[in-house]
N, C-alpha and C. Protein backbone atom coordinates (compact mmCIF):
# COMPACT_ATOMS: atom_id res chain seq x y z
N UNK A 1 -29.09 32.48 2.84
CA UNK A 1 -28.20 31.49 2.29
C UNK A 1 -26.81 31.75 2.84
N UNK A 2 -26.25 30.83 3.39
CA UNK A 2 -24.87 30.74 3.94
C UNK A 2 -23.59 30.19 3.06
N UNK A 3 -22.82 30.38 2.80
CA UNK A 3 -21.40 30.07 1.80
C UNK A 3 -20.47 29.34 2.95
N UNK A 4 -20.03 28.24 2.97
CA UNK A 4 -19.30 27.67 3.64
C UNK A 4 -17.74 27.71 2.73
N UNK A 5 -16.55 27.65 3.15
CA UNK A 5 -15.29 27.86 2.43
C UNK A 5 -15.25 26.55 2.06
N UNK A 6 -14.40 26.44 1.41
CA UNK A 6 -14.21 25.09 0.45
C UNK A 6 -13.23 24.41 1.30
N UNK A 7 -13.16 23.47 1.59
CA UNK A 7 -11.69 22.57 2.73
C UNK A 7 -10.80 21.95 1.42
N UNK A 8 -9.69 22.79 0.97
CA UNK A 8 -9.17 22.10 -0.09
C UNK A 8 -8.60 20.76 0.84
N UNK A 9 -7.73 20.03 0.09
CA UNK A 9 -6.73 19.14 0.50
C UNK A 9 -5.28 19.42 0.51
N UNK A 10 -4.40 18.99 1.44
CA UNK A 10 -3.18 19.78 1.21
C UNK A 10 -2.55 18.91 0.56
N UNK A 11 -1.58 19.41 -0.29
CA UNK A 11 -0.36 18.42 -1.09
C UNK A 11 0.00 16.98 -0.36
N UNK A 12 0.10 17.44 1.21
CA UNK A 12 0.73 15.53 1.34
C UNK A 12 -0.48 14.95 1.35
N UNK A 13 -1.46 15.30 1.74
CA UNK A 13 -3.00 14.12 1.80
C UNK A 13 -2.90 13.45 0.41
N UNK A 14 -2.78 14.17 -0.65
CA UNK A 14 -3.27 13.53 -2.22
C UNK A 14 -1.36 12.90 -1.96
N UNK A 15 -0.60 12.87 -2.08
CA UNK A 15 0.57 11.87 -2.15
C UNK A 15 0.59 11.03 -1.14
N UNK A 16 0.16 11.33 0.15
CA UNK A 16 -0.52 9.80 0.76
C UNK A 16 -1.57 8.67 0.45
N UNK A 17 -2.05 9.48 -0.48
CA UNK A 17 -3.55 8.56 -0.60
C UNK A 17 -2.89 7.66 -2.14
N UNK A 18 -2.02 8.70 -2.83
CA UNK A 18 -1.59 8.11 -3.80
C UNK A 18 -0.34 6.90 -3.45
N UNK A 19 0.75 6.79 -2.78
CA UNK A 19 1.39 6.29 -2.20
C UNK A 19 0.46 4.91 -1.65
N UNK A 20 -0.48 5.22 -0.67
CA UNK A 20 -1.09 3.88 -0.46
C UNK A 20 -1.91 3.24 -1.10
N UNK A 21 -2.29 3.69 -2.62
CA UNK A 21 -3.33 3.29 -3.68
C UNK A 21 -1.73 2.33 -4.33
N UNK A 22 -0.61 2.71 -4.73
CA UNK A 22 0.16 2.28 -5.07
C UNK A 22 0.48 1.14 -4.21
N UNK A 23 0.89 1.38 -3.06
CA UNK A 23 1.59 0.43 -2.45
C UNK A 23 0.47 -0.71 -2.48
N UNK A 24 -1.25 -0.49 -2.63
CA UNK A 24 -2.23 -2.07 -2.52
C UNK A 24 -2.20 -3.23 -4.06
N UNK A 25 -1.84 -1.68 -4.91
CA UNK A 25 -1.52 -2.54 -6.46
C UNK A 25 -0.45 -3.55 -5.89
N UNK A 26 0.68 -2.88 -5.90
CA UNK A 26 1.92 -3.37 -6.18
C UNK A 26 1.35 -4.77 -4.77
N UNK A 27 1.02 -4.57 -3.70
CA UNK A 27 0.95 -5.92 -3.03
C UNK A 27 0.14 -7.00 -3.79
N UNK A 28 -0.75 -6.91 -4.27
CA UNK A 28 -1.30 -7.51 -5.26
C UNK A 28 -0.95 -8.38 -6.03
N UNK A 29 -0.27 -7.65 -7.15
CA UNK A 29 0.75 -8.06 -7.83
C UNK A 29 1.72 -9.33 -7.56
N UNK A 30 2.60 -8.59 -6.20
CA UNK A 30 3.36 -9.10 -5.74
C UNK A 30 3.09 -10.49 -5.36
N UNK A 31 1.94 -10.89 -5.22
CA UNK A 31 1.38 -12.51 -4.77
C UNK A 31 1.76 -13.51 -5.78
N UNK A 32 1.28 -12.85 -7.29
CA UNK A 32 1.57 -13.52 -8.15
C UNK A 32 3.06 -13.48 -8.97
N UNK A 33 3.91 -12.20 -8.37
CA UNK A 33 4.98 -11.75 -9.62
C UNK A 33 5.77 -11.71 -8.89
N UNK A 34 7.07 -12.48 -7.96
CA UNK A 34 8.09 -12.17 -7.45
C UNK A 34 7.81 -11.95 -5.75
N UNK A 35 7.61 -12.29 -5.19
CA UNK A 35 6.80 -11.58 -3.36
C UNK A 35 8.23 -10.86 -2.60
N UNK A 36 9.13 -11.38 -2.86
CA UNK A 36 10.42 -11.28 -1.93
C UNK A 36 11.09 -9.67 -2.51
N UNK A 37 10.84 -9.35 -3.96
CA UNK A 37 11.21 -8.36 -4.81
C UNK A 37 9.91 -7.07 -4.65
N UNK A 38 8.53 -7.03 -4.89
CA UNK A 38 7.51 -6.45 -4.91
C UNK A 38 7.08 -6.02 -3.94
N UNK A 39 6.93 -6.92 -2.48
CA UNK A 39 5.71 -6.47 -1.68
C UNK A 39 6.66 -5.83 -0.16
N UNK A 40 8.26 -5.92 0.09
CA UNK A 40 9.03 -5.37 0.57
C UNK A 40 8.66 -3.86 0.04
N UNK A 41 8.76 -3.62 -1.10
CA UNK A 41 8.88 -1.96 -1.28
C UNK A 41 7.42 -1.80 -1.33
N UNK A 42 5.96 -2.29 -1.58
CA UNK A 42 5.23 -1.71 -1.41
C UNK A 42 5.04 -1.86 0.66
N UNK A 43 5.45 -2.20 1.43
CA UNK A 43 5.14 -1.95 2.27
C UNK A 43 5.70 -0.54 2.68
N UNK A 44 6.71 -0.59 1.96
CA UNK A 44 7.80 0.56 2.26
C UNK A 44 7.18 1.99 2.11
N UNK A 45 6.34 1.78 0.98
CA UNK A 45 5.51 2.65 0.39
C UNK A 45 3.60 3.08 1.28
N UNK A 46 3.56 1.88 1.80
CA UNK A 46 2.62 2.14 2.87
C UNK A 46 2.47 2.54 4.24
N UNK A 47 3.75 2.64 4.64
CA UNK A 47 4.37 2.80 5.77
C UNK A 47 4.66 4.30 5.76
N UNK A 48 5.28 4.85 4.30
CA UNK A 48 5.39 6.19 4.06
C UNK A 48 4.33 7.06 4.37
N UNK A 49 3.14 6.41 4.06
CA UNK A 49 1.55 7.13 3.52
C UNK A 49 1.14 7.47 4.88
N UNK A 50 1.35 5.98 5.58
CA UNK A 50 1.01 6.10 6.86
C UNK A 50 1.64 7.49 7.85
N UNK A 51 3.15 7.23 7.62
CA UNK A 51 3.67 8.44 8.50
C UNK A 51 3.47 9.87 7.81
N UNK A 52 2.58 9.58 6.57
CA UNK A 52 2.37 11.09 6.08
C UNK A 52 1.15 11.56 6.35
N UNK A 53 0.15 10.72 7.10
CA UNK A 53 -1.19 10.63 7.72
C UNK A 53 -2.04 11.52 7.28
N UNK A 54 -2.93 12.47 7.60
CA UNK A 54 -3.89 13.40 6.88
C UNK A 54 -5.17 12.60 6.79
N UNK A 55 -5.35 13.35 5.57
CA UNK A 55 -7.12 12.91 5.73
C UNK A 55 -7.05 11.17 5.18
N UNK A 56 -6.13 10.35 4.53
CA UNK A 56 -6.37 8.79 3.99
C UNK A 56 -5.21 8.38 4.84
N UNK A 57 -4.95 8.41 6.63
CA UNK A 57 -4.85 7.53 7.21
C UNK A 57 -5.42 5.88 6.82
N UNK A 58 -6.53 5.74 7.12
CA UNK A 58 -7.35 4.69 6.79
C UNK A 58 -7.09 4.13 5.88
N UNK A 59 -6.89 4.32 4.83
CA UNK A 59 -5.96 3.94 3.47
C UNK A 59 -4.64 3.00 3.56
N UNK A 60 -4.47 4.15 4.34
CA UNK A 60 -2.37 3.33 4.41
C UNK A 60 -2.54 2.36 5.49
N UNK A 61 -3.42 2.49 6.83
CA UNK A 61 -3.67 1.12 7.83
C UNK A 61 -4.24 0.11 6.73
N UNK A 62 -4.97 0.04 5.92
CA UNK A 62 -5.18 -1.22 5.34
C UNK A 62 -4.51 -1.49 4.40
N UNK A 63 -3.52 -0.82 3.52
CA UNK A 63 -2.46 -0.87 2.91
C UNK A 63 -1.39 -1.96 3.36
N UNK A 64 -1.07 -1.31 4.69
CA UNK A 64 -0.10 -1.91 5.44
C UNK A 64 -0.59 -3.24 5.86
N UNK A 65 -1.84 -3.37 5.84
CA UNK A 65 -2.20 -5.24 6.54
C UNK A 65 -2.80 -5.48 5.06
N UNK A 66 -2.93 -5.61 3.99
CA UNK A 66 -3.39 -5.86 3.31
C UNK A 66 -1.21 -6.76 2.66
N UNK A 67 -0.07 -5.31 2.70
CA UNK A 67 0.79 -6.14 2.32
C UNK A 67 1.62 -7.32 2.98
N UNK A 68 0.93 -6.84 4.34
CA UNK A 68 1.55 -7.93 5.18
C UNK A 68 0.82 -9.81 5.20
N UNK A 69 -0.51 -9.48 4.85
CA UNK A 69 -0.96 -10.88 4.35
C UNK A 69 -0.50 -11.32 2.80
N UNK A 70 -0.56 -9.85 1.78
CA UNK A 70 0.39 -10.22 0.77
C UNK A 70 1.40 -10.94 1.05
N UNK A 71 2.48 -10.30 1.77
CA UNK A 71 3.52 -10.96 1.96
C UNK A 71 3.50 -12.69 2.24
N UNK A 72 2.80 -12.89 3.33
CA UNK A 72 2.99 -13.89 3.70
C UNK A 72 2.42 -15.25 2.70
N UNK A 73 0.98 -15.13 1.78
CA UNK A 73 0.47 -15.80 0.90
C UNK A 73 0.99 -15.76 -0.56
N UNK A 74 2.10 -14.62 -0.74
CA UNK A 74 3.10 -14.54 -1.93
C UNK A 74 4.30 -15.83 -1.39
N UNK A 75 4.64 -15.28 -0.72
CA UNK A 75 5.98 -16.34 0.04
C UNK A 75 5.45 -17.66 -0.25
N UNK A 76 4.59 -18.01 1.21
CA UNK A 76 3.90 -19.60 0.42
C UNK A 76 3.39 -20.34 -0.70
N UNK A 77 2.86 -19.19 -1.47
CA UNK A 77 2.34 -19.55 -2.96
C UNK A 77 3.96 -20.13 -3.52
N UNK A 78 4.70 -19.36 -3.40
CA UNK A 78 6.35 -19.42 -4.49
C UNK A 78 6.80 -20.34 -4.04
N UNK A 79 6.83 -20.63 -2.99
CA UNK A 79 7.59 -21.99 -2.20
C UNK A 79 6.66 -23.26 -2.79
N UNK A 80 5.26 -23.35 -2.23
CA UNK A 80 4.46 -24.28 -2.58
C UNK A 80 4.77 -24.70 -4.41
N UNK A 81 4.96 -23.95 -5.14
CA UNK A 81 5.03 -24.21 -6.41
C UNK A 81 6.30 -23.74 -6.75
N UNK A 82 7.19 -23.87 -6.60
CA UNK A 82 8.95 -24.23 -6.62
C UNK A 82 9.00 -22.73 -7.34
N UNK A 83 8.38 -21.61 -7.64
CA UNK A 83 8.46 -20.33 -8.32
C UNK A 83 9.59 -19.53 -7.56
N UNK A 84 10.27 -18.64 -8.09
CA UNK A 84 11.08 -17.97 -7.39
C UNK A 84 10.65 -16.77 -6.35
N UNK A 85 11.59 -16.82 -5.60
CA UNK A 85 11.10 -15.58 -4.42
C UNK A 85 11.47 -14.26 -4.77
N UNK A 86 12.75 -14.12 -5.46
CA UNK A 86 13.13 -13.41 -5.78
C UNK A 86 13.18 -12.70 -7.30
């Protein structure tokens, strides 16, 4: 029987993964609650995750295109129905 070591995770992997779990809420959100106020800082926040890379890369790349179609279907939704952007 062989014992392999355990591969913990290092501190920035779990605040990247958390960072881009945050930043897909908040784009979310942002479609329906304000787009011009919300989905600016969650990109901000996905962009972070991203340059903090580790093991949930993958995470923050779909983070980041997930707020960028946010963005753009928040914007049109608010306009289309006279709602504010801001």
């Amino acid at each position: 029987m062989s014992a392999q070591p355990e591969a913990r995770e290092r501190p920035s992997d779990v605040v990247a993964g958390l960072l881009a779990s945050l930043s897909l809420a908040a784009s979310l959100i942002g479609i329906a609650f304000r787009p011009g106020r919300l989905i600016p800082f969650a990109l901000l926040l996905a962009l972070l995750a991203a340059a903090l890379g580790g093991r949930h890369s993958r995470l923050a790349t779909i983070a980041i295109v997930v707020g960028a179609v946010c963005f753009v279907v928040g914007m049109a939704a608010a306009v289309i129905t006279d709602n504010p952007i801001y």
